[in-house]
Protein backbone atom coordinates (compact mmCIF):
# COMPACT_ATOMS: atom_id res chain seq x y z
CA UNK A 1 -79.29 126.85 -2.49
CA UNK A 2 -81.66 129.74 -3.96
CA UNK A 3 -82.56 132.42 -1.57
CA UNK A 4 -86.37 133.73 -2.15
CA UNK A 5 -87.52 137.20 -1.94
CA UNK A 6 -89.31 138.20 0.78
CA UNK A 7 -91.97 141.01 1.99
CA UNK A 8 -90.27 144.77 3.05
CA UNK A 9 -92.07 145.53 5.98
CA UNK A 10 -92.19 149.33 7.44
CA UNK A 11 -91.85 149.20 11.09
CA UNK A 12 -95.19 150.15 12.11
CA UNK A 13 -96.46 146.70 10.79
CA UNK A 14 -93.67 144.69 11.25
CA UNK A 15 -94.76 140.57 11.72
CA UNK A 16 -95.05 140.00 15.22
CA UNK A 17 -95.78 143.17 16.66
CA UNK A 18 -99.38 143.68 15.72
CA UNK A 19 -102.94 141.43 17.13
CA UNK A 20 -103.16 139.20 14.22
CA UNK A 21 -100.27 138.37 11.21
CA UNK A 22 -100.95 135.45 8.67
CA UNK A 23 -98.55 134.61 5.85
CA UNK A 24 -99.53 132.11 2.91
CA UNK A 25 -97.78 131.27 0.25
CA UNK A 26 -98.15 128.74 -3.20
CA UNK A 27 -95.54 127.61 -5.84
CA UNK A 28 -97.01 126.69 -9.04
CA UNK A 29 -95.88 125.42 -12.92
CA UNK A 30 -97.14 126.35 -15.56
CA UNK A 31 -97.44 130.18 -14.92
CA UNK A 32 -95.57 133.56 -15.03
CA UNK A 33 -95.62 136.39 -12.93
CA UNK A 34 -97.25 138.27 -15.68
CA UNK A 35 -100.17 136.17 -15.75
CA UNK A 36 -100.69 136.35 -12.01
CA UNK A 37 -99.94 140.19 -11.65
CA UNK A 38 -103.08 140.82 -14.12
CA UNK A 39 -105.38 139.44 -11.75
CA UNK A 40 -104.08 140.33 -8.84
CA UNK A 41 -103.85 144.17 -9.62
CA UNK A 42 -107.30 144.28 -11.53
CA UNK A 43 -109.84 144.39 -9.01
CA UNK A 44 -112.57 144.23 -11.43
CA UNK A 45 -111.40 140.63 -11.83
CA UNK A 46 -111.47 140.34 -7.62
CA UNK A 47 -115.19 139.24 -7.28
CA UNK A 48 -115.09 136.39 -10.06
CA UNK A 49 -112.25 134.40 -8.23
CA UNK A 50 -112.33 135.15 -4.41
CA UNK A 51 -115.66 135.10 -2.69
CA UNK A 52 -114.59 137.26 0.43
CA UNK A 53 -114.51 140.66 -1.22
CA UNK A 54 -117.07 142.75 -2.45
CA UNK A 55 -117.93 146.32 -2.44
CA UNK A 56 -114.83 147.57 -4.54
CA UNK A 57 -114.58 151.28 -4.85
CA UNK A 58 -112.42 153.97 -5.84
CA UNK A 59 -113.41 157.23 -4.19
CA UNK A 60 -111.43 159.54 -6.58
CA UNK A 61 -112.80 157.92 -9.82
CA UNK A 62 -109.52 155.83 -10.60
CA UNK A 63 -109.68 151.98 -10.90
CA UNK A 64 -110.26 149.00 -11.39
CA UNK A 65 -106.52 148.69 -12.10
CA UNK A 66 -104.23 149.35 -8.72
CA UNK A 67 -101.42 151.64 -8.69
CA UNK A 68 -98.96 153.34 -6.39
CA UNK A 69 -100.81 155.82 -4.42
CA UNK A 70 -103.69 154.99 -5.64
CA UNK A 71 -107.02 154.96 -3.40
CA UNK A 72 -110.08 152.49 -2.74
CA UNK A 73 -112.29 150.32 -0.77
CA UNK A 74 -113.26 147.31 -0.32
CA UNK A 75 -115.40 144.99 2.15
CA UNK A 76 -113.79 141.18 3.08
CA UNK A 77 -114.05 139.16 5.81
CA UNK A 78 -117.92 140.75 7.30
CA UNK A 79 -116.18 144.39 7.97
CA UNK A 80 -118.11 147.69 6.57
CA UNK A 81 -116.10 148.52 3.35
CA UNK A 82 -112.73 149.49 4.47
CA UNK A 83 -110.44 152.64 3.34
CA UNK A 84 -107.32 151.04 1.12
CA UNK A 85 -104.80 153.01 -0.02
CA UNK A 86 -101.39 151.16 -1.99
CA UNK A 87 -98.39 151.87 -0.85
CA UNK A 88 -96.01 150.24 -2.96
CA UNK A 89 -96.84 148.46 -6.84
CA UNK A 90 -93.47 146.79 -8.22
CA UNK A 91 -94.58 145.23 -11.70
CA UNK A 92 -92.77 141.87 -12.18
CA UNK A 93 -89.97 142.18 -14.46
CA UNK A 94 -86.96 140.11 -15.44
CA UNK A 95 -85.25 138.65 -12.39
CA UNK A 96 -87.20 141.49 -10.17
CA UNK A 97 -90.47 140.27 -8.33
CA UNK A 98 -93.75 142.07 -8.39
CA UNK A 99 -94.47 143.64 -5.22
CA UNK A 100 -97.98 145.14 -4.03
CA UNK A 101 -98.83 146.51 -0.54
CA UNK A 102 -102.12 148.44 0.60
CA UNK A 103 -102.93 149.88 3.58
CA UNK A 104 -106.56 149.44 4.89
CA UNK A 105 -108.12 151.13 7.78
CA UNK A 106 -111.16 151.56 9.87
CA UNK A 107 -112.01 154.30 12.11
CA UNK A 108 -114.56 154.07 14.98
CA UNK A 109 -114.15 153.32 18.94
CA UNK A 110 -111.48 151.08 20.67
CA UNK A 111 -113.80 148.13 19.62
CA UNK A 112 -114.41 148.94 15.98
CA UNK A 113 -110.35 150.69 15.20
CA UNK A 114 -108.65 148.67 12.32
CA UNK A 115 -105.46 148.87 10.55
CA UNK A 116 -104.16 146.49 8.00
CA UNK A 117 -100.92 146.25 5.97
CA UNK A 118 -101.61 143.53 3.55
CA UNK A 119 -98.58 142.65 1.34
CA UNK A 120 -98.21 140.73 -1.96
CA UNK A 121 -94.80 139.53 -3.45
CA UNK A 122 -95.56 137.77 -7.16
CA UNK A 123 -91.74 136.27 -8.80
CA UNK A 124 -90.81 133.75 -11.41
CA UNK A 125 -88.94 130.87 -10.33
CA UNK A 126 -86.37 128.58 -12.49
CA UNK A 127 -88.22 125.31 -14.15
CA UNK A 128 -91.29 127.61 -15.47
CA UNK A 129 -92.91 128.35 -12.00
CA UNK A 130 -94.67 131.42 -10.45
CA UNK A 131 -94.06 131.71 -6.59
CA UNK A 132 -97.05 134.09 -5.10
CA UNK A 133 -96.48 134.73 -1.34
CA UNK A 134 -99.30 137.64 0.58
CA UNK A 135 -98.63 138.38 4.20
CA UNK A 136 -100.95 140.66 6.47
CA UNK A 137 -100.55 142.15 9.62
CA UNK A 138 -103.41 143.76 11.24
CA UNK A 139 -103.72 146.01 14.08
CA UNK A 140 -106.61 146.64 16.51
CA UNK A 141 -109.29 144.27 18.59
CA UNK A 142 -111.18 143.12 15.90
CA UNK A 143 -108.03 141.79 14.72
CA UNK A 144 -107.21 140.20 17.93
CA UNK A 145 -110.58 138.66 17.89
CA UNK A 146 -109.68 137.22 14.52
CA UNK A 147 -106.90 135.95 15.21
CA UNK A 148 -108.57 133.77 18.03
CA UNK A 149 -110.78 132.05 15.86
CA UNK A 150 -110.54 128.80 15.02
CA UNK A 151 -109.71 127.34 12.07
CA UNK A 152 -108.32 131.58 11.67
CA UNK A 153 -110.45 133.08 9.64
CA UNK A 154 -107.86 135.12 7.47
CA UNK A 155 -105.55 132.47 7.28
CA UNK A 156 -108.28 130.36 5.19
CA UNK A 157 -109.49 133.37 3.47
CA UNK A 158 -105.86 134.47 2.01
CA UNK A 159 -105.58 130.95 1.20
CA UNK A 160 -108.77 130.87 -0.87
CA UNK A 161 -107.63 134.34 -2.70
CA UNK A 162 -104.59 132.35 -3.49
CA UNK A 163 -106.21 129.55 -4.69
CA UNK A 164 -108.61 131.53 -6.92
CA UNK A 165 -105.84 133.42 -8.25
CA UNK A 166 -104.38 131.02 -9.61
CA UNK A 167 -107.53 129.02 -11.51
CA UNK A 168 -108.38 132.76 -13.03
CA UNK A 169 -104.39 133.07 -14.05
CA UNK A 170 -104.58 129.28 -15.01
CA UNK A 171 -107.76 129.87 -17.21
């Protein structure tokens, strides 16, 4: 039995302990990790694949390609652009998944507070196939109003950016 890689969490968002945590996940043939990472981390590529983002920006001039430490914004599911930051970029390499994580916050009242870990983990699998697996946890009440939505909201949405990533790697 193969064990899969999974998401390092910090504390603060661990699964579970915030207002509203999806996790999807797709296993496909036919693709590498390489191919994937390109589109994931180029956020110029964002809009043409995944209709629930828009507003991309990057405050300090840098962009469109993500990096560690890097800074930017972005609006997705009906919020005001919200302030990203990544955390952690692990290119895919040779037996070593790519990992991305950003942070994404909004400030206001009680009512409007948001904060977001969303995660990426992007590895080749044996038999020619690309496992891409994103997890978020968010924190706050509009996540909590999210999260009582049905069909969720940002459970369809991640599955959609999934989906799209993988015609645009397919392509």
């Amino acid at each position: 039995m193969t064990t899969q890689n999974a998401i390092d969490w910090p504390r603060e968002y661990l699964p579970g302990t915030g207002d509203n945590f999806v996790s999807n996940e797709v296993i496909v043939e036919g693709l590498t990790a390489a191919q994937v990472w390109h589109f994931l981390t180029d956020t110029s590529t964002w809009e043409g694949y995944y209709d629930n983002v828009a507003d991309i920006s990057f405050p300090n001039g840098d962009g469109p390609g993500l990096k560690d430490g890097l800074d930017f914004g972005f609006g997705t599911f009906g919020f005001p652009p919200l302030d990203a930051r990544v955390v952690r970029f692990q290119a895919p390499a040779e037996g070593v998944p790519g990992r991305l994580s950003w942070t994404a916050k909004q400030d206001g009242t009680p009512e409007e507070r948001l904060d977001v870990l969303h995660a990426w983990l992007v590895e080749d699998l044996p038999g020619g196939r690309v496992r891409i697996l994103t997890q978020e946890t968010q924190i706050g009440r509009p996540a909590a109003a999210l999260a009582a939505e049905r069909p969720n909201p940002m459970l369809n949405g991640h599955q959609a950016w999934l989906d799209g990533l993988v015609g645009a790697a397919s392509r």
